[in-house]
C-alpha atoms as a PDB file:
ATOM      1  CA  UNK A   1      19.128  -6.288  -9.691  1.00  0.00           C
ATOM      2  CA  UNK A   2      16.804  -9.363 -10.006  1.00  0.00           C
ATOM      3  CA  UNK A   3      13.984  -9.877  -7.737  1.00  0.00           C
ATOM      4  CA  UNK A   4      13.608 -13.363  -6.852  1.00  0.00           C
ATOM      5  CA  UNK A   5      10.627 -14.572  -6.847  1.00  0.00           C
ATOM      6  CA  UNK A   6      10.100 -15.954  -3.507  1.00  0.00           C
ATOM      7  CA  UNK A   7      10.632 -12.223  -2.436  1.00  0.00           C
ATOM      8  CA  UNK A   8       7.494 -11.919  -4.909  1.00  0.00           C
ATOM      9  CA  UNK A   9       5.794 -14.315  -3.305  1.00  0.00           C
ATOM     10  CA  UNK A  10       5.941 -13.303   0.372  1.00  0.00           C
ATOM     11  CA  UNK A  11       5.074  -9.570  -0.330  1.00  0.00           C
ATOM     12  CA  UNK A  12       2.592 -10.817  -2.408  1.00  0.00           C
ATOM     13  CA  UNK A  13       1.146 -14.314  -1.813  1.00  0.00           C
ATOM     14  CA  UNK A  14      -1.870 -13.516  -4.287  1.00  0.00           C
ATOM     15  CA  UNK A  15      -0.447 -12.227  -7.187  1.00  0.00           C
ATOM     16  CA  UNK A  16      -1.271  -8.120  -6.256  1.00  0.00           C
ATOM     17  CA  UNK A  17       1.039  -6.158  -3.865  1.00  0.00           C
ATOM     18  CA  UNK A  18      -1.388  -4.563  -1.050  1.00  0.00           C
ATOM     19  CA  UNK A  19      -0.707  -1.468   0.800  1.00  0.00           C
ATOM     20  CA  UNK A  20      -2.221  -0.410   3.978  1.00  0.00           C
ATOM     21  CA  UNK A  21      -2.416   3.623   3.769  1.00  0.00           C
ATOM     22  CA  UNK A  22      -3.200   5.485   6.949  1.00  0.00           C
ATOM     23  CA  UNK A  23      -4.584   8.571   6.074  1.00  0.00           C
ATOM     24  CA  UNK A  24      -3.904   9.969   9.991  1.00  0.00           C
ATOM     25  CA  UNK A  25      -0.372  11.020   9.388  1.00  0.00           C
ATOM     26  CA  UNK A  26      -1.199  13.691   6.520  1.00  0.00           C
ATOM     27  CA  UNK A  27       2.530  14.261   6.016  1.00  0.00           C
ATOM     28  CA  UNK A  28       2.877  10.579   5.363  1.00  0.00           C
ATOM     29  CA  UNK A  29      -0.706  10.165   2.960  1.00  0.00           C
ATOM     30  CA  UNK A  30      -3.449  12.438   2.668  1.00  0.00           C
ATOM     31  CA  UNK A  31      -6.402  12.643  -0.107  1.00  0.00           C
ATOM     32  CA  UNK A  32      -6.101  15.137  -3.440  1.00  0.00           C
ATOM     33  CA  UNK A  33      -8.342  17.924  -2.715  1.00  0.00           C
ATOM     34  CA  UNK A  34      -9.556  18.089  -6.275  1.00  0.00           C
ATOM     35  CA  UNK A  35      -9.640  14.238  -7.005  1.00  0.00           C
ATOM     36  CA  UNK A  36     -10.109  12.811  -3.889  1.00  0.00           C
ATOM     37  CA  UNK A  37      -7.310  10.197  -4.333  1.00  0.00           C
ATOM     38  CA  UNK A  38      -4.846   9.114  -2.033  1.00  0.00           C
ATOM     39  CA  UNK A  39      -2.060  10.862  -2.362  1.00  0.00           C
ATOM     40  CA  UNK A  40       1.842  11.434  -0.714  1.00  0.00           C
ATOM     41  CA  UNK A  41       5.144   9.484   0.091  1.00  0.00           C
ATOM     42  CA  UNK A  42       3.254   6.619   1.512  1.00  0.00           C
ATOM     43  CA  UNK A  43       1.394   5.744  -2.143  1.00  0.00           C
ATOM     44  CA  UNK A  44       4.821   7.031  -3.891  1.00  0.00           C
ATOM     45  CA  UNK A  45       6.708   4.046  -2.000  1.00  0.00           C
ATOM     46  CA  UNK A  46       4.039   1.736  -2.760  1.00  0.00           C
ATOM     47  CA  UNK A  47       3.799   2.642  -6.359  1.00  0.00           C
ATOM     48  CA  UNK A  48       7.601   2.134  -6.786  1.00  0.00           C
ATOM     49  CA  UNK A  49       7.431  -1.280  -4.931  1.00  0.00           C
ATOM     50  CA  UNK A  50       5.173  -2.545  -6.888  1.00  0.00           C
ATOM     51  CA  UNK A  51       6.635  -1.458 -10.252  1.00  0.00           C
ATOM     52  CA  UNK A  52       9.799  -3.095  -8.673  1.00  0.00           C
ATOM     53  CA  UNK A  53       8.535  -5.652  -7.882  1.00  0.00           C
ATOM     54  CA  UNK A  54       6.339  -6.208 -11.346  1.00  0.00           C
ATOM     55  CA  UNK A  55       3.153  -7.019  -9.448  1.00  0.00           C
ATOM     56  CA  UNK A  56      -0.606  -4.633  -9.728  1.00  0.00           C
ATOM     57  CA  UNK A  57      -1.018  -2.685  -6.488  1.00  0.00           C
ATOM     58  CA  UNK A  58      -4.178  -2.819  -4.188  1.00  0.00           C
ATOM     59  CA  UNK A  59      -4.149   0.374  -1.998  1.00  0.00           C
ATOM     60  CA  UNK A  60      -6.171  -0.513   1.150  1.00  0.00           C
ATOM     61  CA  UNK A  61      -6.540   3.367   2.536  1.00  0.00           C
ATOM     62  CA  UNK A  62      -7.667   3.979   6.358  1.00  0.00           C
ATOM     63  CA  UNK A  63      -8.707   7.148   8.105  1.00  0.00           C
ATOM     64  CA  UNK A  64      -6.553   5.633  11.253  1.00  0.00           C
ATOM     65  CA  UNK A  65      -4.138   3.491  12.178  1.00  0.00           C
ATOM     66  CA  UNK A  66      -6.187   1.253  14.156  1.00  0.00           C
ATOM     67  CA  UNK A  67      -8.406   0.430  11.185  1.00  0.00           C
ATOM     68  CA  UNK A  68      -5.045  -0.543   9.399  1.00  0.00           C
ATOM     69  CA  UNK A  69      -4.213  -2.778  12.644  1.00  0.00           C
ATOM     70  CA  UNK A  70      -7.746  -3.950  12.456  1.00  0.00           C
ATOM     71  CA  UNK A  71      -7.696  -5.107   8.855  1.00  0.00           C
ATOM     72  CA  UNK A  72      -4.721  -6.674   9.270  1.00  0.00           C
ATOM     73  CA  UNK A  73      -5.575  -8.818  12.424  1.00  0.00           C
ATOM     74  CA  UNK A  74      -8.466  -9.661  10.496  1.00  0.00           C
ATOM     75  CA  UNK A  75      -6.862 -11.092   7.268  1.00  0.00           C
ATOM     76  CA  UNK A  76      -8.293  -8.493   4.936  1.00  0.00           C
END
């Protein structure tokens, strides 16, 4: 399957795909003990976007969801 690139271009109006991760749902993303990156299904799906999508990926990681909200609302 092709992705067309205005698909590209609304996930990714600047060229790099970026994922808010909310670290408060540690089933969803949590942090490696050992390294200290993020880590879990939430990054996994991003990842595989991204690669899908053949664009670099930005993780933008949160300790809540209202940081995430915040960020957003704020255009960051």
């Amino acid at each position: 399957m092709t992705v067309v690139s205005s698909v590209v271009q609304a996930f990714a109006p600047t060229g790099t795909l970026r994922a808010s991760i909310n670290l408060g749902n540690p089933i969803l993303a949590n942090r490696d003990a050992s390294t200290g990156e993020p880590v879990g299904v939430s990054i996994d799906l991003a990842r595989a976007l991204a690669e899908r999508l053949g664009l670099p990926l930005e993780l933008m990681v949160f300790d809540k969801a209202a940081q995430s909200v915040d960020a957003v609302k704020n255009g960051a």
